[in-house]
PDB file of N, CA and C in Angstrom:
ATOM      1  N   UNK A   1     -11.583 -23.910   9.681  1.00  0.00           N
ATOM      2  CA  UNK A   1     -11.386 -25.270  10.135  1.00  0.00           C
ATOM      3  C   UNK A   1     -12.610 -26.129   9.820  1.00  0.00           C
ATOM      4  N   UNK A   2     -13.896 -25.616   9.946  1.00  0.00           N
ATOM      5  CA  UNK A   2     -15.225 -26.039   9.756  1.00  0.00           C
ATOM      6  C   UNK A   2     -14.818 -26.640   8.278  1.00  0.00           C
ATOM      7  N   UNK A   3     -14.913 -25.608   7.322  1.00  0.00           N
ATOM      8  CA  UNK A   3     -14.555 -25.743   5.784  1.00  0.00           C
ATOM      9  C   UNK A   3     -13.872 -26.901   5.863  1.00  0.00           C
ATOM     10  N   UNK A   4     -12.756 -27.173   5.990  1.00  0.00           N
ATOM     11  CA  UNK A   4     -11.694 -27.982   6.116  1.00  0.00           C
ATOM     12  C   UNK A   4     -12.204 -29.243   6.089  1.00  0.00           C
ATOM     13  N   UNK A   5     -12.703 -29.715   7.541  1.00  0.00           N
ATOM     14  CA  UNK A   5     -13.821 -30.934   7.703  1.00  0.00           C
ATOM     15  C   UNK A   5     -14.851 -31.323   6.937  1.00  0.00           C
ATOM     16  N   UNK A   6     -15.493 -30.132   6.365  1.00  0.00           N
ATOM     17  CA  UNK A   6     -16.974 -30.381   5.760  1.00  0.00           C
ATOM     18  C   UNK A   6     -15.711 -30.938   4.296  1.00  0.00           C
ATOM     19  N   UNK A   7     -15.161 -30.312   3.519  1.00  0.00           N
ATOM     20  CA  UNK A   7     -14.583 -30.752   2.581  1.00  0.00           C
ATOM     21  C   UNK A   7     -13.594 -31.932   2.390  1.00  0.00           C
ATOM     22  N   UNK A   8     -13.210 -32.091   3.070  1.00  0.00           N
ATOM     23  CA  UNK A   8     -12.162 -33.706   3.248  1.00  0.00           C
ATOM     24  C   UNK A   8     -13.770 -34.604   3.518  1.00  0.00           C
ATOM     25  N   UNK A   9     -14.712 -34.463   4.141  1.00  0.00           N
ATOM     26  CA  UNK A   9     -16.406 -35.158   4.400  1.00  0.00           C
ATOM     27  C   UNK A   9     -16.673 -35.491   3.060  1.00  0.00           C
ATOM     28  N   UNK A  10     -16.753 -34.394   2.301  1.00  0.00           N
ATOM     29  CA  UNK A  10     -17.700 -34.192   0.728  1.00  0.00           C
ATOM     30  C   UNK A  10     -16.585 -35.403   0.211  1.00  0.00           C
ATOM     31  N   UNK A  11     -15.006 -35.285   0.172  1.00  0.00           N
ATOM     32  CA  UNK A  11     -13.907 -35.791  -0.768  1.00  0.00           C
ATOM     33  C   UNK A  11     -13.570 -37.069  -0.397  1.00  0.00           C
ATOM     34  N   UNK A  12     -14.174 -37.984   0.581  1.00  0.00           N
ATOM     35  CA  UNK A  12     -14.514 -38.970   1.229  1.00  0.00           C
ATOM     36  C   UNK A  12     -15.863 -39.521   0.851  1.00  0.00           C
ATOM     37  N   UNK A  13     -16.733 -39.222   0.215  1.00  0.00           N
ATOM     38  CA  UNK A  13     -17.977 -39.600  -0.241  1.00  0.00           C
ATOM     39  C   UNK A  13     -17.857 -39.513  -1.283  1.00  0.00           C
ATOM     40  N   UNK A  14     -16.900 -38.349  -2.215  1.00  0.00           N
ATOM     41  CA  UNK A  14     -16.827 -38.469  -3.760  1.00  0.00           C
ATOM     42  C   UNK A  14     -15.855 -40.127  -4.166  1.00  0.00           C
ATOM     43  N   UNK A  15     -15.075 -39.998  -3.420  1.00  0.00           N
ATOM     44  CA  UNK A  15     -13.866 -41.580  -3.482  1.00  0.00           C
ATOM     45  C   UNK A  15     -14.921 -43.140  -2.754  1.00  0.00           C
ATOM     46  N   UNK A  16     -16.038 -42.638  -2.117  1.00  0.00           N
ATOM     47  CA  UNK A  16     -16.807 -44.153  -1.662  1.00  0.00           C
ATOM     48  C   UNK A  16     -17.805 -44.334  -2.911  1.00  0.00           C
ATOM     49  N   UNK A  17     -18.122 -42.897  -3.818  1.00  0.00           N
ATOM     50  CA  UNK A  17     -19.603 -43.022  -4.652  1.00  0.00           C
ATOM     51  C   UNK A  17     -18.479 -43.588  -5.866  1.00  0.00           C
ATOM     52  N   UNK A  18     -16.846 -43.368  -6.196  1.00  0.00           N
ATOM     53  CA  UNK A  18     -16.167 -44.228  -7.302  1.00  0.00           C
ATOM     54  C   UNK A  18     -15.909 -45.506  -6.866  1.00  0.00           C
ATOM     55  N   UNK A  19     -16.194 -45.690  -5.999  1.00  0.00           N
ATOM     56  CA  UNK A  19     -15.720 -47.224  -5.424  1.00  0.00           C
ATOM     57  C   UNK A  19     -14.029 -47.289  -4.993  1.00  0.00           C
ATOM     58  N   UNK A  20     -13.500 -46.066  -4.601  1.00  0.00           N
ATOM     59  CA  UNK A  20     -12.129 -45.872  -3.935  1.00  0.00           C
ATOM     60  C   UNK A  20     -12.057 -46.260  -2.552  1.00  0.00           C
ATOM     61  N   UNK A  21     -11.686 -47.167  -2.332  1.00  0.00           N
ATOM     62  CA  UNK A  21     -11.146 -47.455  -1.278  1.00  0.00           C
ATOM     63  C   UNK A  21      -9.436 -46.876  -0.116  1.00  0.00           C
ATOM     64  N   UNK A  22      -9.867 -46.145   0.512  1.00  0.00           N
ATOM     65  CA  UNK A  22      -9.081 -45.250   1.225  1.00  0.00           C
ATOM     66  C   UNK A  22      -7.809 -46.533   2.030  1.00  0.00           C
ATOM     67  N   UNK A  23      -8.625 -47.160   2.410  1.00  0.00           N
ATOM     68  CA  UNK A  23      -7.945 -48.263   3.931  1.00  0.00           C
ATOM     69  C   UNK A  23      -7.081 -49.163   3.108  1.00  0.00           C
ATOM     70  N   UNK A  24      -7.708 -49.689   1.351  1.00  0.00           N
ATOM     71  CA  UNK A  24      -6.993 -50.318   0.922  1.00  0.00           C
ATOM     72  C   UNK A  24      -5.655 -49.506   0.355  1.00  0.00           C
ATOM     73  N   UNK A  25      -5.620 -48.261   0.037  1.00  0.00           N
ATOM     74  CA  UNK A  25      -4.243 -47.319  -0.738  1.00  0.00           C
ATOM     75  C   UNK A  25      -3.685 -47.320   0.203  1.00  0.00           C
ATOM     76  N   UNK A  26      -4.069 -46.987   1.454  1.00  0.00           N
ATOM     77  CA  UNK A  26      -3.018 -46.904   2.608  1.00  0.00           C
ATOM     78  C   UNK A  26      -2.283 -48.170   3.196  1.00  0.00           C
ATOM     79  N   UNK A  27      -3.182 -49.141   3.428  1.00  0.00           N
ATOM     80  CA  UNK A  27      -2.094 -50.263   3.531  1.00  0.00           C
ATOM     81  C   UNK A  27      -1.797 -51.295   2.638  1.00  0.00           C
ATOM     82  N   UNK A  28      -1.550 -50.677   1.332  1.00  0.00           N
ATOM     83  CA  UNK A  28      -0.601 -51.244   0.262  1.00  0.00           C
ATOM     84  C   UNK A  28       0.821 -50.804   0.236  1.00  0.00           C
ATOM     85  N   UNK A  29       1.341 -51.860   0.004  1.00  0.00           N
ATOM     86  CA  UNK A  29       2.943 -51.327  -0.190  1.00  0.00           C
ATOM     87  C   UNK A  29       3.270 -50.036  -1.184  1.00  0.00           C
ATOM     88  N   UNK A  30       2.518 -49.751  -2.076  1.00  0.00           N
ATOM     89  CA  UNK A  30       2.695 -48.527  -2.730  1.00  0.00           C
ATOM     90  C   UNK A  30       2.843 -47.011  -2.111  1.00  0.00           C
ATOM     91  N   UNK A  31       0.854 -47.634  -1.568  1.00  0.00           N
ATOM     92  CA  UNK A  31       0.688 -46.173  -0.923  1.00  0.00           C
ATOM     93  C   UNK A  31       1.348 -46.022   0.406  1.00  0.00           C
ATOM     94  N   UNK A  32       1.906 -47.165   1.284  1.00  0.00           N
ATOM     95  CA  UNK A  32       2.973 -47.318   2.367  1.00  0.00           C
ATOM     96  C   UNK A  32       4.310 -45.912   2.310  1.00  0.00           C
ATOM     97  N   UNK A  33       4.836 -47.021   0.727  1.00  0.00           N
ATOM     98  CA  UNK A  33       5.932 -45.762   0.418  1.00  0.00           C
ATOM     99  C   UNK A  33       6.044 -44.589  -0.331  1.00  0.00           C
ATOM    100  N   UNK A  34       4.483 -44.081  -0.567  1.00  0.00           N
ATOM    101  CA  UNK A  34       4.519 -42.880  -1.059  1.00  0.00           C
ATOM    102  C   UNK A  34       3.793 -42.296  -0.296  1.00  0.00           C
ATOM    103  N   UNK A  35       3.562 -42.694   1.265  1.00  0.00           N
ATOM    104  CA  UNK A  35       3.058 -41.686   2.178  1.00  0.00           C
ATOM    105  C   UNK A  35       4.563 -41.422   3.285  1.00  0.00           C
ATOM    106  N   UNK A  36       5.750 -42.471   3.051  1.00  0.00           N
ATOM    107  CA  UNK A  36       6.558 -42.603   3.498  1.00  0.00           C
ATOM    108  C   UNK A  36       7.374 -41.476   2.860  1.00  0.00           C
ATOM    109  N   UNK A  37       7.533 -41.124   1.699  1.00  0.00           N
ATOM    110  CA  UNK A  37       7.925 -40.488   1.066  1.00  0.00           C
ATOM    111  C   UNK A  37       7.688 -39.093   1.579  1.00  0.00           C
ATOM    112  N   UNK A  38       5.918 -38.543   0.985  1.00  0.00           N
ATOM    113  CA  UNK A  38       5.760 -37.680   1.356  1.00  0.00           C
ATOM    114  C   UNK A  38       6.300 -37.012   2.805  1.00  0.00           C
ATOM    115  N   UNK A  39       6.112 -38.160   3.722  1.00  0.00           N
ATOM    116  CA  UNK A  39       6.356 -37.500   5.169  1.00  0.00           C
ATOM    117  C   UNK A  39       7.896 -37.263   5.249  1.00  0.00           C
ATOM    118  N   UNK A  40       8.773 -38.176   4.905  1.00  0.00           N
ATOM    119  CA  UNK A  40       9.964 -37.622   4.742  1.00  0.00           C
ATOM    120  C   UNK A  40      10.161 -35.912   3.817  1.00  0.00           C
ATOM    121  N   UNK A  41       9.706 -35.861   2.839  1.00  0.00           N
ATOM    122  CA  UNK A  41       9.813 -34.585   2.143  1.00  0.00           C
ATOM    123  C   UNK A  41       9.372 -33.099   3.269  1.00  0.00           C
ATOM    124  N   UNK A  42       7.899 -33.816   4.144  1.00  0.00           N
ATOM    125  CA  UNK A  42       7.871 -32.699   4.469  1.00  0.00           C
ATOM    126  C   UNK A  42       8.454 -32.161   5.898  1.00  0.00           C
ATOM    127  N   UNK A  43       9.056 -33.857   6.529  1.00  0.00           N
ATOM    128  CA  UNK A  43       9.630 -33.368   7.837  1.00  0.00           C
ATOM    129  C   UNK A  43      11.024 -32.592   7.069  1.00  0.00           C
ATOM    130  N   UNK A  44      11.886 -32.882   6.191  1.00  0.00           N
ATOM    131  CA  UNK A  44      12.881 -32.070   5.694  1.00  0.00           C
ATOM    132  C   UNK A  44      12.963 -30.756   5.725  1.00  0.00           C
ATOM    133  N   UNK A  45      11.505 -30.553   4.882  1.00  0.00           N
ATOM    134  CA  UNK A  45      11.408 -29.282   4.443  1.00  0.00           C
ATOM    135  C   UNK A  45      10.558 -28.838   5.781  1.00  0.00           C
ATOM    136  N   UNK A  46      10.089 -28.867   6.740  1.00  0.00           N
ATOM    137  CA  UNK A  46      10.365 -28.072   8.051  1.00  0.00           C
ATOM    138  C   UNK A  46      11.606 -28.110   8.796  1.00  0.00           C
ATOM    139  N   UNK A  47      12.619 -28.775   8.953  1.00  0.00           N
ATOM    140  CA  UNK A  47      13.729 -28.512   9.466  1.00  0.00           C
ATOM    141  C   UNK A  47      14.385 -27.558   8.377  1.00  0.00           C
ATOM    142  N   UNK A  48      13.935 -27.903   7.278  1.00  0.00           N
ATOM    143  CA  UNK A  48      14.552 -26.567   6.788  1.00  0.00           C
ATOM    144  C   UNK A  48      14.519 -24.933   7.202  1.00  0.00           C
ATOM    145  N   UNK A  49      13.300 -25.458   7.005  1.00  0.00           N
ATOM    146  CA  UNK A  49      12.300 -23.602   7.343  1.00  0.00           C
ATOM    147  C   UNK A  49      12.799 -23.463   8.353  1.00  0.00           C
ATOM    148  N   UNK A  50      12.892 -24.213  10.065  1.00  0.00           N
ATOM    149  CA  UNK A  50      12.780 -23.988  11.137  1.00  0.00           C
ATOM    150  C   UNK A  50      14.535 -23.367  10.936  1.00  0.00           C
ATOM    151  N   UNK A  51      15.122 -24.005  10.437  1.00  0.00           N
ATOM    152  CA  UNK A  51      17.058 -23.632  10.246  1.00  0.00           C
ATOM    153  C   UNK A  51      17.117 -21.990   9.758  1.00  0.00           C
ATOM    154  N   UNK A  52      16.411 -21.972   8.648  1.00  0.00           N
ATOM    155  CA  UNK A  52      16.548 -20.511   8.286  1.00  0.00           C
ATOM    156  C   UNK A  52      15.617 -19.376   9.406  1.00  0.00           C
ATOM    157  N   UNK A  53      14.993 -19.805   9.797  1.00  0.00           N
ATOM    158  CA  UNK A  53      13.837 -19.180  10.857  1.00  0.00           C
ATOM    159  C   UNK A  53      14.850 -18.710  11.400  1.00  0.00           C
ATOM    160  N   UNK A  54      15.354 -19.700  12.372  1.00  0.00           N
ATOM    161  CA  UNK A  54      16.312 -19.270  13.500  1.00  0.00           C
ATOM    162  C   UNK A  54      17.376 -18.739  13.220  1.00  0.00           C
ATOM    163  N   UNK A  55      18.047 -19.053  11.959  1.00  0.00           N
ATOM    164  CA  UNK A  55      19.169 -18.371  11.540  1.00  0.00           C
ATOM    165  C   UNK A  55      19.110 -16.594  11.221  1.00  0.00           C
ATOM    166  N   UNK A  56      18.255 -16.807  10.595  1.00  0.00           N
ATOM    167  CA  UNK A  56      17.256 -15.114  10.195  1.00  0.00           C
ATOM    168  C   UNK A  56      17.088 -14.178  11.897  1.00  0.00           C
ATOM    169  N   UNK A  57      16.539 -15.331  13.019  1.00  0.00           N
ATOM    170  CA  UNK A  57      16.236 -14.187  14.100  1.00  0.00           C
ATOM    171  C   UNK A  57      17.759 -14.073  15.005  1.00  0.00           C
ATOM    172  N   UNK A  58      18.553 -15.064  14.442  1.00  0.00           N
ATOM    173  CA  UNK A  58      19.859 -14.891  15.289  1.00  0.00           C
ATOM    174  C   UNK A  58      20.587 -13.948  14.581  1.00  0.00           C
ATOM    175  N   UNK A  59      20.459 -13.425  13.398  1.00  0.00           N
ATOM    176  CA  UNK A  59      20.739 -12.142  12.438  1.00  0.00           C
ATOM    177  C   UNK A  59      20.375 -10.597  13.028  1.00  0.00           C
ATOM    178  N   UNK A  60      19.260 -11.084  12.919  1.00  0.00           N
ATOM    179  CA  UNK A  60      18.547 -10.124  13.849  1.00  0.00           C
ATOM    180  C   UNK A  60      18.709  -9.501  15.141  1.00  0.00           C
ATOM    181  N   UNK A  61      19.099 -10.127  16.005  1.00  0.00           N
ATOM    182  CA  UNK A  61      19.212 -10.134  17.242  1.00  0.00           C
ATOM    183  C   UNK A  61      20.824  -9.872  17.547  1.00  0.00           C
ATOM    184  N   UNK A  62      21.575  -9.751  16.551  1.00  0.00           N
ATOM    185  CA  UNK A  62      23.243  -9.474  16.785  1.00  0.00           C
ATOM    186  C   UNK A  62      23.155  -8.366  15.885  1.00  0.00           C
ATOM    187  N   UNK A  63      22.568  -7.882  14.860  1.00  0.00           N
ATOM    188  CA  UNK A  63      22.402  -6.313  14.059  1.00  0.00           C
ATOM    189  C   UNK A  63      21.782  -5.728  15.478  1.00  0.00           C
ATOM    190  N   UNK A  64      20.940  -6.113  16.497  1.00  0.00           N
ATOM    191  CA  UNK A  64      20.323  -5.127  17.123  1.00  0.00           C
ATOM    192  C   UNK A  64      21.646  -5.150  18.341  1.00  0.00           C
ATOM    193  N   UNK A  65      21.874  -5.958  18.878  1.00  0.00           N
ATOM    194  CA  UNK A  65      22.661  -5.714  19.893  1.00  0.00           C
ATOM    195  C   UNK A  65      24.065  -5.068  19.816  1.00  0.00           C
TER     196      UNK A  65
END
């Protein structure tokens, strides 16, 4: 977790020493809907996982009983 922080730290100073501006990608209409995007993709794809999860232990649980 340390790692984690110290490196998103370092990758936050590499994007201020190019002159990237973080606050401006995020509230542009671009980066709006391609963080909109992303988050849709990945709430999907956990209801996915979570569907087969449960489907897999309700498999499970009727082979054992």
């Amino acid at each position: 977790m340390i790692r984690f922080i110290i490196v998103l730290a370092i990758g936050v100073l590499v994007l201020s020493y190019l002159g990237i501006s973080i606050r401006s990608i995020v509230e542009s209409p671009y980066g709006q809907d391609n963080f909109s995007f992303l988050w849709d993709l990945i709430s999907n794809g956990w209801n996915i996982v979570v569907a087969w999860v449960t489907g897999f232990a309700e498999n499970v649980m009727n082979t054992v009983s």
